[in-house]
ModelCIF file with pLDDT and N, C-alpha, C, O atoms, coordinates in Angstrom:
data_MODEL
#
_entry.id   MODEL 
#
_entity.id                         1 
_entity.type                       polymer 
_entity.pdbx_number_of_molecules   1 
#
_entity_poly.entity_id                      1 
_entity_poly.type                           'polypeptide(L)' 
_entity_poly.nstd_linkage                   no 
_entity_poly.nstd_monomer                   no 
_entity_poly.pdbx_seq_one_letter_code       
;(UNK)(UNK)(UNK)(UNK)(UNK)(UNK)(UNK)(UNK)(UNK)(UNK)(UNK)(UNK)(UNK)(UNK)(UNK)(UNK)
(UNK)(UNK)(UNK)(UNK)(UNK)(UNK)(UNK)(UNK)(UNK)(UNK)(UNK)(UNK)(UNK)(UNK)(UNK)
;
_entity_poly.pdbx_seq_one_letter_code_can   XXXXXXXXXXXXXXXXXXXXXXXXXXXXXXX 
_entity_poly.pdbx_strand_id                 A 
#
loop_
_entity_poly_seq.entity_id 
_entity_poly_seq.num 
_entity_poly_seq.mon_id 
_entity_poly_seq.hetero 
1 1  UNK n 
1 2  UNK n 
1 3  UNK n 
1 4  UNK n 
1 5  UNK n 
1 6  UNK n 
1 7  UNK n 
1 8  UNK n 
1 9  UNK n 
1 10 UNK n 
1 11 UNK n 
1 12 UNK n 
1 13 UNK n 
1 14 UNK n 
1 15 UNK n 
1 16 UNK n 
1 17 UNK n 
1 18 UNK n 
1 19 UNK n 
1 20 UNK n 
1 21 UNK n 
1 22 UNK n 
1 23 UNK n 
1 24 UNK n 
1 25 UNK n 
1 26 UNK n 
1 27 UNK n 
1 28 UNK n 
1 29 UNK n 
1 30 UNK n 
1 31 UNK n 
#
_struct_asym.id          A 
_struct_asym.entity_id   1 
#
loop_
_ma_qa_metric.id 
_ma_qa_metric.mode 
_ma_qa_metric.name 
_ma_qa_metric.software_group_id 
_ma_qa_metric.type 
1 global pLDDT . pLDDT 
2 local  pLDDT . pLDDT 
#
_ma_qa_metric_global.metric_id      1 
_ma_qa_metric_global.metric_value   88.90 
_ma_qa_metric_global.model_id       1 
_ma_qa_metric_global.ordinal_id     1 
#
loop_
_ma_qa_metric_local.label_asym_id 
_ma_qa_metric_local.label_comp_id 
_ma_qa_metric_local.label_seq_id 
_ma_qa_metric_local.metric_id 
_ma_qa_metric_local.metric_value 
_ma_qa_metric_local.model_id 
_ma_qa_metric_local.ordinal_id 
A UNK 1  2 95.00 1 1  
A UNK 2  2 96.00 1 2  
A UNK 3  2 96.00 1 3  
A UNK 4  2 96.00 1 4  
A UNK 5  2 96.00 1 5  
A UNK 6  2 96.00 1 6  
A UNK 7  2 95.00 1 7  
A UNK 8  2 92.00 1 8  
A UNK 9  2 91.00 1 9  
A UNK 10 2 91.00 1 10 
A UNK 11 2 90.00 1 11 
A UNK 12 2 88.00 1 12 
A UNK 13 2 86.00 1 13 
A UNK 14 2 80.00 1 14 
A UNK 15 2 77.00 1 15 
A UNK 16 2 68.00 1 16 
A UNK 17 2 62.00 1 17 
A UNK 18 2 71.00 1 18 
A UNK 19 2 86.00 1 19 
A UNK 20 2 90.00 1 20 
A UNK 21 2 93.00 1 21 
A UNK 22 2 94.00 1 22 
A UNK 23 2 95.00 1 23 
A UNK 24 2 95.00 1 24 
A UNK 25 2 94.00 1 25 
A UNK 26 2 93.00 1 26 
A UNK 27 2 93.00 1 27 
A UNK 28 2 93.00 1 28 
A UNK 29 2 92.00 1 29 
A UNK 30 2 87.00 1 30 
A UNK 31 2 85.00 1 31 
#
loop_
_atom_site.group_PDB 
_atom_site.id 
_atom_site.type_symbol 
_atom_site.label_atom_id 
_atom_site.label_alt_id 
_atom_site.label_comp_id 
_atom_site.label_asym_id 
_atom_site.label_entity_id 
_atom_site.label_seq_id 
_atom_site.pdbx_PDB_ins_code 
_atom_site.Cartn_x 
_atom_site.Cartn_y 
_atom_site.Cartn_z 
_atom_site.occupancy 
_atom_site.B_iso_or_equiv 
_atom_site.pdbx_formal_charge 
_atom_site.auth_seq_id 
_atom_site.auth_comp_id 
_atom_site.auth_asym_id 
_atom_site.auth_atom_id 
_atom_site.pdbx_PDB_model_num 
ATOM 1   N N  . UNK A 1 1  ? 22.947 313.709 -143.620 1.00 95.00 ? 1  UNK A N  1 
ATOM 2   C CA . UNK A 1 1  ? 21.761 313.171 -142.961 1.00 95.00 ? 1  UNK A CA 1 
ATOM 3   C C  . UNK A 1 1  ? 22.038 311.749 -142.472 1.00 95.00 ? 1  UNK A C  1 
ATOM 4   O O  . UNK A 1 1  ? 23.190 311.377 -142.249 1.00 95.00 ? 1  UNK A O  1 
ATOM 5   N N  . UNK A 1 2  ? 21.217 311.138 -142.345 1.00 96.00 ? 2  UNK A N  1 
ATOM 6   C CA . UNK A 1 2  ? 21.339 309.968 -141.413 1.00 96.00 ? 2  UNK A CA 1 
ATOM 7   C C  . UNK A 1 2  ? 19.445 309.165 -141.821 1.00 96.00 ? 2  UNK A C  1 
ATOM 8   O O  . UNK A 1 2  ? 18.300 309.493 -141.510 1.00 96.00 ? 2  UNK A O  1 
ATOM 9   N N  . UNK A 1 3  ? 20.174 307.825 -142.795 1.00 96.00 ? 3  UNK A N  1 
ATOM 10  C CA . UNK A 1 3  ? 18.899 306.794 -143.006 1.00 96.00 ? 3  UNK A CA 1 
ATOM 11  C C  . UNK A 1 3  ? 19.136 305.525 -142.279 1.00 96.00 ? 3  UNK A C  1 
ATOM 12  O O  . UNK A 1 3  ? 20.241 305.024 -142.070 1.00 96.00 ? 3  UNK A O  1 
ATOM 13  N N  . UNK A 1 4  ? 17.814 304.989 -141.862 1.00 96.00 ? 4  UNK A N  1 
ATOM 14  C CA . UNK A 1 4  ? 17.674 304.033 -141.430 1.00 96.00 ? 4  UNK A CA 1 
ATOM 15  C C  . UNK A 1 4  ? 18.303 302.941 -142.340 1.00 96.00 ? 4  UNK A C  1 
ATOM 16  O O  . UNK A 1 4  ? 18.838 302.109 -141.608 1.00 96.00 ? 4  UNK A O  1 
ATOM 17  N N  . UNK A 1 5  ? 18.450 302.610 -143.690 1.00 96.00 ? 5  UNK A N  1 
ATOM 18  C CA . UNK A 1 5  ? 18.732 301.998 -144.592 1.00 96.00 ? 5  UNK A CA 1 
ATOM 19  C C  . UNK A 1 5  ? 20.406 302.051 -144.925 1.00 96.00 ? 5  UNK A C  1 
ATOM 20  O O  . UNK A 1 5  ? 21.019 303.071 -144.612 1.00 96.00 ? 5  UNK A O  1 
ATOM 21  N N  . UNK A 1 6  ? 21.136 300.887 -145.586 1.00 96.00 ? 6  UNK A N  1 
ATOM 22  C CA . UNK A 1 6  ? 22.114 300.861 -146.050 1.00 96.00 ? 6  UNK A CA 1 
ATOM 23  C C  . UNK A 1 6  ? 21.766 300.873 -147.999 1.00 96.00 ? 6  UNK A C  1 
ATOM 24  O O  . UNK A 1 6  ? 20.659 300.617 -148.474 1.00 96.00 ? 6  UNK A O  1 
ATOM 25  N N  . UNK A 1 7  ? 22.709 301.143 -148.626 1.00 95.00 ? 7  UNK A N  1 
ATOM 26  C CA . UNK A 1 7  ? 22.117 301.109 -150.413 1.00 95.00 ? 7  UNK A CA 1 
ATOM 27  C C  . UNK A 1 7  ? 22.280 299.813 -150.793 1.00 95.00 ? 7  UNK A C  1 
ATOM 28  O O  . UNK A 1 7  ? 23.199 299.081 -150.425 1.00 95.00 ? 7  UNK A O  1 
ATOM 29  N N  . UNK A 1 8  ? 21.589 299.593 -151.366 1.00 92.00 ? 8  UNK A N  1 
ATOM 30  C CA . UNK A 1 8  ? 22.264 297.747 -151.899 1.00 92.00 ? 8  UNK A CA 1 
ATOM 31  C C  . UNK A 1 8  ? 22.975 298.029 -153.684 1.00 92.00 ? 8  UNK A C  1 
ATOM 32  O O  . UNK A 1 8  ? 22.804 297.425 -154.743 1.00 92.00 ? 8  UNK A O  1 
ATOM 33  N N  . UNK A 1 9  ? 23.653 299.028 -153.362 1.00 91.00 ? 9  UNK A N  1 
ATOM 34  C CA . UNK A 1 9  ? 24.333 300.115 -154.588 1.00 91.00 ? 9  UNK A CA 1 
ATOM 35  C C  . UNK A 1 9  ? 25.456 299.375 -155.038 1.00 91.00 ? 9  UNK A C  1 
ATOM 36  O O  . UNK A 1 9  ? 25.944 298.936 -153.997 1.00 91.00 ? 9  UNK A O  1 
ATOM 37  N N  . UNK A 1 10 ? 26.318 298.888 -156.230 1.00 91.00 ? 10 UNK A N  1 
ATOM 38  C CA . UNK A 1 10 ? 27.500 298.882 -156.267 1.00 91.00 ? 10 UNK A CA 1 
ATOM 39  C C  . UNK A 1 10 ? 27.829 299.973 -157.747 1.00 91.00 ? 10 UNK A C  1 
ATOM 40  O O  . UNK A 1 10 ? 27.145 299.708 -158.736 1.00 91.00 ? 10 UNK A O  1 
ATOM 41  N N  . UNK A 1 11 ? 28.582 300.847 -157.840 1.00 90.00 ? 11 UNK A N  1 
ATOM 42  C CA . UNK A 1 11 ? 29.786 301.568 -158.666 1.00 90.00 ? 11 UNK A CA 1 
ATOM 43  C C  . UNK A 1 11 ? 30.963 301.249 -159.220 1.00 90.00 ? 11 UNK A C  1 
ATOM 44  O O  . UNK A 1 11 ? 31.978 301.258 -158.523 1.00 90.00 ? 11 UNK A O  1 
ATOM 45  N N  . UNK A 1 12 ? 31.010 300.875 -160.733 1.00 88.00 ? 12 UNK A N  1 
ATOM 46  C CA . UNK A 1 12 ? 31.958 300.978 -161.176 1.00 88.00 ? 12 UNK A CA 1 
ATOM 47  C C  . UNK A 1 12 ? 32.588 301.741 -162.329 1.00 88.00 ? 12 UNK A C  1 
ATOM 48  O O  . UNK A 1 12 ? 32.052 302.312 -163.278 1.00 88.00 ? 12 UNK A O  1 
ATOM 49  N N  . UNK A 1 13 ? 33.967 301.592 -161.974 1.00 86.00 ? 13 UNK A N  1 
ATOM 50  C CA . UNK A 1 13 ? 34.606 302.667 -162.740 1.00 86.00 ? 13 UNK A CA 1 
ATOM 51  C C  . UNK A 1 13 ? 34.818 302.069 -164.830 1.00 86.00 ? 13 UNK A C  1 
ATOM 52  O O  . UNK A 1 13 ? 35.553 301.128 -165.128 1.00 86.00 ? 13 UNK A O  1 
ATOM 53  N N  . UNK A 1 14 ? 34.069 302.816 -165.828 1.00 80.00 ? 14 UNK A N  1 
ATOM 54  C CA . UNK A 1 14 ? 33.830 301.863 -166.777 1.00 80.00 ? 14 UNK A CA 1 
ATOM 55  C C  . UNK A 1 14 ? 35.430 302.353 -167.725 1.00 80.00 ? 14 UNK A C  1 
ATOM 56  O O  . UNK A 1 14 ? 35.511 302.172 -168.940 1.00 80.00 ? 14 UNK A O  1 
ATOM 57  N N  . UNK A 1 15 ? 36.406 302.879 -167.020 1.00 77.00 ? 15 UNK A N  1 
ATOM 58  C CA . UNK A 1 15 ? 37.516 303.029 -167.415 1.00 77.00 ? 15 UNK A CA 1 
ATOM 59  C C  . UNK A 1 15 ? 38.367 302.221 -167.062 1.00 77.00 ? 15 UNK A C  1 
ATOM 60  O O  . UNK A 1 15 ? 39.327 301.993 -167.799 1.00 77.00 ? 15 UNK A O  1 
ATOM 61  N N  . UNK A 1 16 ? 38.173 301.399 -165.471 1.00 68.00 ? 16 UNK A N  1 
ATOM 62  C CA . UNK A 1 16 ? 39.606 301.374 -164.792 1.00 68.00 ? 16 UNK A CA 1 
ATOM 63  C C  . UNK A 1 16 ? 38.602 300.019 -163.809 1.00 68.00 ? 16 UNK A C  1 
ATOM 64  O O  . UNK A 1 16 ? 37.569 300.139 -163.150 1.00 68.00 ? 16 UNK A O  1 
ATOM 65  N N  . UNK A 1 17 ? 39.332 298.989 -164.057 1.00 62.00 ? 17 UNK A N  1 
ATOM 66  C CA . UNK A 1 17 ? 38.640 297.605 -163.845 1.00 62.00 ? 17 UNK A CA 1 
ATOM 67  C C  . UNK A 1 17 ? 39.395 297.431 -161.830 1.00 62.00 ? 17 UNK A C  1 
ATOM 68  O O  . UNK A 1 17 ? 39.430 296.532 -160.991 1.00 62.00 ? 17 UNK A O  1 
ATOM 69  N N  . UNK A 1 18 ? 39.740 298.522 -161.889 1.00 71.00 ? 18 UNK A N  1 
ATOM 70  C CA . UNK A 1 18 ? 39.994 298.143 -160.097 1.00 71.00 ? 18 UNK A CA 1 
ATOM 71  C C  . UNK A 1 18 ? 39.167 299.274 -159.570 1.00 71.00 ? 18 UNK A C  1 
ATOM 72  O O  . UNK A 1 18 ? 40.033 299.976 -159.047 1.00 71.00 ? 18 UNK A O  1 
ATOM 73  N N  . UNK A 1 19 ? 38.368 299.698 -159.441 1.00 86.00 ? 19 UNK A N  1 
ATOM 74  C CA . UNK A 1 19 ? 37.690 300.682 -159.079 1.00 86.00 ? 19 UNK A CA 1 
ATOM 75  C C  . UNK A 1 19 ? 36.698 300.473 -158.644 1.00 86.00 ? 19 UNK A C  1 
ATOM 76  O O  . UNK A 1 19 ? 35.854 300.726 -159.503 1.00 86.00 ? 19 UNK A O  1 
ATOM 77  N N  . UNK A 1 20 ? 36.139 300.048 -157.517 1.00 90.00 ? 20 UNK A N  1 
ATOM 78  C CA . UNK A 1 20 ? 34.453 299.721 -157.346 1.00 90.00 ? 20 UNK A CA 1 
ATOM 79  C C  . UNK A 1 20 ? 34.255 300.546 -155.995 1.00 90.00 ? 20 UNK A C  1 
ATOM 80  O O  . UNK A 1 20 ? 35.210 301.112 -155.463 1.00 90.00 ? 20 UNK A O  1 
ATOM 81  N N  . UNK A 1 21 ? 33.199 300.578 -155.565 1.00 93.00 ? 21 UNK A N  1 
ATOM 82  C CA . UNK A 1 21 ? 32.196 301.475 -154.859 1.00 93.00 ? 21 UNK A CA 1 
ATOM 83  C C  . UNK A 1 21 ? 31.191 300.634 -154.511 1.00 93.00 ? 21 UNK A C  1 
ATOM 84  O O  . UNK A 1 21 ? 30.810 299.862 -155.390 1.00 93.00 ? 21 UNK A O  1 
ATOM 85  N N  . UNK A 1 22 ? 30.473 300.572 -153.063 1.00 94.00 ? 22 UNK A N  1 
ATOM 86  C CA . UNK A 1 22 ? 29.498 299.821 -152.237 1.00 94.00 ? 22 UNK A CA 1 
ATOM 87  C C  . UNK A 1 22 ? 29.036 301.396 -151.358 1.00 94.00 ? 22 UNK A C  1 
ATOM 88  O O  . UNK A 1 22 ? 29.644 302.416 -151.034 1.00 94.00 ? 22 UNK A O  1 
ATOM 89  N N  . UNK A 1 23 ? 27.312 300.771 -151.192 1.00 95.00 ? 23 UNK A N  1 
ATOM 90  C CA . UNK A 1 23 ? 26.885 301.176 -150.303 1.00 95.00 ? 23 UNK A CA 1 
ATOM 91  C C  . UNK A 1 23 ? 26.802 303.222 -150.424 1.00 95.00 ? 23 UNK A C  1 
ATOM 92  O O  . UNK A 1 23 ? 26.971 303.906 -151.434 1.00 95.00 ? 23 UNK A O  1 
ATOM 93  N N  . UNK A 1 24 ? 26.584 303.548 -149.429 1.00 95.00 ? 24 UNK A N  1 
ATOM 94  C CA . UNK A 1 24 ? 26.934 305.069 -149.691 1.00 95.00 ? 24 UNK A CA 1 
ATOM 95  C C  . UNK A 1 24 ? 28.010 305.864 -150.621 1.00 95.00 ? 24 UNK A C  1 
ATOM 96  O O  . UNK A 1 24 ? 27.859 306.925 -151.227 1.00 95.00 ? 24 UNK A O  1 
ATOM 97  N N  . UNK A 1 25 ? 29.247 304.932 -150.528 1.00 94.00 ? 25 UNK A N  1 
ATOM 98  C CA . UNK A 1 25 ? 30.086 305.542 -151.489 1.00 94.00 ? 25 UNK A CA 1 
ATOM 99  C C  . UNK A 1 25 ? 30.109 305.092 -152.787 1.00 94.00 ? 25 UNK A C  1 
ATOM 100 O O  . UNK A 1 25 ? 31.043 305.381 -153.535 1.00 94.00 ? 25 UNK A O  1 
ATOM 101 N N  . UNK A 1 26 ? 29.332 304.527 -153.076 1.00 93.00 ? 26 UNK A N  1 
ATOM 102 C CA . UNK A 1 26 ? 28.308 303.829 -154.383 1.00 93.00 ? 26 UNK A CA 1 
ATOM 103 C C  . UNK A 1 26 ? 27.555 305.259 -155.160 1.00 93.00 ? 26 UNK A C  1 
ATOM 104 O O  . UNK A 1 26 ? 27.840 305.752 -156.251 1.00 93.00 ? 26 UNK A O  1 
ATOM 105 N N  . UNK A 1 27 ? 26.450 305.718 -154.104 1.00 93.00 ? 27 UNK A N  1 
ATOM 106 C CA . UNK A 1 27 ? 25.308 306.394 -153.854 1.00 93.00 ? 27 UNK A CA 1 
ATOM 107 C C  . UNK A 1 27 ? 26.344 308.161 -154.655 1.00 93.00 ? 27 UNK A C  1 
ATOM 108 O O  . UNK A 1 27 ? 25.928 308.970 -155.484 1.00 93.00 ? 27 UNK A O  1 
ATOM 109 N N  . UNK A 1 28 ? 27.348 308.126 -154.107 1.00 93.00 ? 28 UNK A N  1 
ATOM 110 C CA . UNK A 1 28 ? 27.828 308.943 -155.184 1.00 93.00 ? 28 UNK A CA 1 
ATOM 111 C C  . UNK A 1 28 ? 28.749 309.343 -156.081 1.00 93.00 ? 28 UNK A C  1 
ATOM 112 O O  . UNK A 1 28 ? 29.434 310.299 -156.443 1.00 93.00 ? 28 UNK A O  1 
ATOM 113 N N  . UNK A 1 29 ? 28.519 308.368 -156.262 1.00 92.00 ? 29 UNK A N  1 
ATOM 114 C CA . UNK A 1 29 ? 29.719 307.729 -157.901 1.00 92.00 ? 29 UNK A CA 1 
ATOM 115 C C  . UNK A 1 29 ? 28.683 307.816 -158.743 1.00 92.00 ? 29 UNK A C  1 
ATOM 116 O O  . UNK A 1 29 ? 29.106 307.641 -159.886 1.00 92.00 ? 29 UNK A O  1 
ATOM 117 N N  . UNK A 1 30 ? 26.933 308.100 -158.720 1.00 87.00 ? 30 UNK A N  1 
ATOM 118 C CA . UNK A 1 30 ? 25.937 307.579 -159.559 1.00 87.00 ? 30 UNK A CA 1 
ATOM 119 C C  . UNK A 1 30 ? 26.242 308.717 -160.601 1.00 87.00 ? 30 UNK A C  1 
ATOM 120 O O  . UNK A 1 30 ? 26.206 308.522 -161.816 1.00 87.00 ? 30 UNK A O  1 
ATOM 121 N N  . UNK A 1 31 ? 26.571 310.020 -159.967 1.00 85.00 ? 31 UNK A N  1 
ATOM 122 C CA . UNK A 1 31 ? 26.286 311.303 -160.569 1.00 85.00 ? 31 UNK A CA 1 
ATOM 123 C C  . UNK A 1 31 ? 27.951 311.823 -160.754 1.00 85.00 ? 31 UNK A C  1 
ATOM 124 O O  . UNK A 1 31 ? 28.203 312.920 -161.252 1.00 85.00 ? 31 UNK A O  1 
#
């Protein structure tokens, strides 16, 4: 789909301290 909005999301990995995630690719790292 397609939102008007960006996520104000960040993801991290609670194993591996180089691992982060913004934005949509944040959005599914949640699950």
């Amino acid at each position: 789909s397609s939102r008007d909005w960006f996520p104000a999301l960040a993801a991290f990995h609670v194993e591996c301290t180089g691992d982060r995630a913004y934005g949509w690719d944040a959005w599914t790292k949640q699950a």
